[in-house]
C-alpha atoms as a PDB file:
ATOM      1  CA  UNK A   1      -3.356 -26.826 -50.404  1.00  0.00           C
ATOM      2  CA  UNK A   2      -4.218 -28.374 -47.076  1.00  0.00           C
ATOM      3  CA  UNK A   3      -2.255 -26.899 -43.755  1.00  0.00           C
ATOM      4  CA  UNK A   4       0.014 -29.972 -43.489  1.00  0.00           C
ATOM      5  CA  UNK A   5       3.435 -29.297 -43.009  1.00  0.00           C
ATOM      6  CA  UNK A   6       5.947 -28.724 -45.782  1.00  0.00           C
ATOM      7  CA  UNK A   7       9.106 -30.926 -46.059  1.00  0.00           C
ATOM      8  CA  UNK A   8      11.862 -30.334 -48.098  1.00  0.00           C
ATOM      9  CA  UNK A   9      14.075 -32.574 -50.065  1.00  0.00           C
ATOM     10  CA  UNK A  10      16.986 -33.155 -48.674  1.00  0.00           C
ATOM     11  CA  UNK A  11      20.087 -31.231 -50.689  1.00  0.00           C
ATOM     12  CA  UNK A  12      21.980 -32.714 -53.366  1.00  0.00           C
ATOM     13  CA  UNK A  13      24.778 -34.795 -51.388  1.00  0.00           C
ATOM     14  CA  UNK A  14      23.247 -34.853 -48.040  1.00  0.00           C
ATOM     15  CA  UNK A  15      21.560 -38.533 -48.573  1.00  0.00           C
ATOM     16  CA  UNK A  16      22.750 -41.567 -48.113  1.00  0.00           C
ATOM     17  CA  UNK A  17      25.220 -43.233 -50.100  1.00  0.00           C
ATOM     18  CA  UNK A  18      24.304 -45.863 -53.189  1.00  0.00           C
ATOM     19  CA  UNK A  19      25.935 -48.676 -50.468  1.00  0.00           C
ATOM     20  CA  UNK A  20      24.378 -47.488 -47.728  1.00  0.00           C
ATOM     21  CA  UNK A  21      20.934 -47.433 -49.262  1.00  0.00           C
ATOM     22  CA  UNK A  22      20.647 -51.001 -50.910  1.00  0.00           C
ATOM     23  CA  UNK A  23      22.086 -52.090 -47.814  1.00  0.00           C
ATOM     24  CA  UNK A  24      19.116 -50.319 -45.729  1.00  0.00           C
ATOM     25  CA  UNK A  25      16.608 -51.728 -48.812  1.00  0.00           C
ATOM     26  CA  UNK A  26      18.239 -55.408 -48.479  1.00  0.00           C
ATOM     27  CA  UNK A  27      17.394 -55.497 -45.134  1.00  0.00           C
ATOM     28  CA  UNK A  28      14.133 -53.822 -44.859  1.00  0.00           C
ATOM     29  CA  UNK A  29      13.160 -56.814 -47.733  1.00  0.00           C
ATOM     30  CA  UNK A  30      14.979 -59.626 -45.722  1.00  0.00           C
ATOM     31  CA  UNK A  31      12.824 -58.686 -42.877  1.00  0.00           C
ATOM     32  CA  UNK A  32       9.745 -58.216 -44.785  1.00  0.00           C
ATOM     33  CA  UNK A  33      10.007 -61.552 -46.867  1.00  0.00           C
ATOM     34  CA  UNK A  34      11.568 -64.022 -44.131  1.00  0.00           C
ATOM     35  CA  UNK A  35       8.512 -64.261 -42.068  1.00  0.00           C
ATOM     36  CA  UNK A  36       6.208 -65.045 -44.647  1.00  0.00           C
ATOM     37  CA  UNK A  37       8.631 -67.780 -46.116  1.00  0.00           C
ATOM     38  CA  UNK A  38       9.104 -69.550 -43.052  1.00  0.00           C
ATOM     39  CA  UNK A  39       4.791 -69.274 -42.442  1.00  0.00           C
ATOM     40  CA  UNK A  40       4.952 -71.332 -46.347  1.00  0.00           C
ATOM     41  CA  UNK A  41       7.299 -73.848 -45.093  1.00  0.00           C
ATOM     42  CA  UNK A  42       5.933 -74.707 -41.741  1.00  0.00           C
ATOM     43  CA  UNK A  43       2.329 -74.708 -43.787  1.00  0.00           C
ATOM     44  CA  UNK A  44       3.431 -77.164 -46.566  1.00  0.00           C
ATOM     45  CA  UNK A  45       5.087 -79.413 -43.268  1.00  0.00           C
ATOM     46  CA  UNK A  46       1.325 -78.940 -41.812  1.00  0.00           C
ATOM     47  CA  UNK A  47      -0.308 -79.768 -44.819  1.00  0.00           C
ATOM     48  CA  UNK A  48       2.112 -82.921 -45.361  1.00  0.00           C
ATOM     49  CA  UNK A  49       1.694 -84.622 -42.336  1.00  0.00           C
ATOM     50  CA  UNK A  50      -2.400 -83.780 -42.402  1.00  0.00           C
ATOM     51  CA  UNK A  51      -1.961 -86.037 -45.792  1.00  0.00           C
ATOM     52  CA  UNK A  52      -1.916 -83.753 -48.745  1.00  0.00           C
ATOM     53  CA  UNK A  53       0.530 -84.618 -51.374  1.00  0.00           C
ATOM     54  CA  UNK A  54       2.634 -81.757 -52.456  1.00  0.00           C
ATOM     55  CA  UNK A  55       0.681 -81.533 -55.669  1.00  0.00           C
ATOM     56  CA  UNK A  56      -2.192 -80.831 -54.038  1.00  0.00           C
ATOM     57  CA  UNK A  57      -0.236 -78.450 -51.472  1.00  0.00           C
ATOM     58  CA  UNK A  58       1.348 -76.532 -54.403  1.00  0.00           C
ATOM     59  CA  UNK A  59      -2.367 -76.386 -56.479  1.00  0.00           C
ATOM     60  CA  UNK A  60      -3.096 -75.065 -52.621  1.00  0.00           C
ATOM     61  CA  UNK A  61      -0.736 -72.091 -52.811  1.00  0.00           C
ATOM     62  CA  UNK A  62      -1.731 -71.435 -56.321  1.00  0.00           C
ATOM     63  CA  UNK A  63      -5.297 -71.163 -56.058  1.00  0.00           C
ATOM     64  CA  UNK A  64      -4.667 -68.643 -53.070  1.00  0.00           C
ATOM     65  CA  UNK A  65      -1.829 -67.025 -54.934  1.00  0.00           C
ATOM     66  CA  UNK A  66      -4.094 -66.078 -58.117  1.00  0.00           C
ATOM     67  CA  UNK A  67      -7.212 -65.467 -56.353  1.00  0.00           C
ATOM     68  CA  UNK A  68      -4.844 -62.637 -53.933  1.00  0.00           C
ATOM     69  CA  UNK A  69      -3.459 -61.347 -57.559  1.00  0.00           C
ATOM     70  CA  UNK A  70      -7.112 -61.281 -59.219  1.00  0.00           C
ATOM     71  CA  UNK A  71      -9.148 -59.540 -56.036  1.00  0.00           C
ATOM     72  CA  UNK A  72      -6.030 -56.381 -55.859  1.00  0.00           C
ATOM     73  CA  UNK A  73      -6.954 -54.772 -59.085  1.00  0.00           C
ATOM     74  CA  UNK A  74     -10.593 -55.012 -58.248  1.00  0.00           C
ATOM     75  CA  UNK A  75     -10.458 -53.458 -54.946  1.00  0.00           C
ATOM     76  CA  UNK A  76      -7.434 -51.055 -55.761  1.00  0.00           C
ATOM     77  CA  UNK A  77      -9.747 -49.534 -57.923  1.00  0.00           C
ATOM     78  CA  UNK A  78     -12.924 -49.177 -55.735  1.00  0.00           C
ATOM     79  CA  UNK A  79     -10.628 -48.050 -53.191  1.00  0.00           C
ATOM     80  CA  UNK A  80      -9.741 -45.132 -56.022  1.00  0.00           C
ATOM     81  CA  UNK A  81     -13.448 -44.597 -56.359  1.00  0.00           C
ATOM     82  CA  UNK A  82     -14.665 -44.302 -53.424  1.00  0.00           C
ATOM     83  CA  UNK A  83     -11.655 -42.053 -52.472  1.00  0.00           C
END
């Protein structure tokens, strides 16, 4: 073992609540995910008035969507290799 400190779980009870975390997770996912919506929609307004039809916005999005998806595995895993 390394010299890192040693935490303990907290005991049975001491927690909080099933309310009180989904409330804390709702938020923490609002605030995660609101930004990045609102960057989509002021990109596709962007995009719109530069003259790109929303097919071509949306085969935008997609092409950056599945190339993001297709490059994590790849790198997750030479990030695993090289530690």
């Amino acid at each position: 073992m390394t010299g890192g400190p040693v935490v303990a779980a907290p005991a049975p009870g001491h927690g909080p609540d099933e309310v009180t975390a989904r409330r804390r997770f709702v938020t923490v996912s609002f605030l995660f995910w609101f930004p990045i919506g609102m960057s989509i929609a002021t990109g596709v307004l962007l995009f719109t008035e530069r003259g790109m039809g929303l097919a071509a916005i949306a085969g935008f999005y997609a092409a950056h969507s599945l190339t993001a998806a297709a490059m994590e595995l790849p790198t997750g895993g030479l990030s695993d290799v090289i530690g």
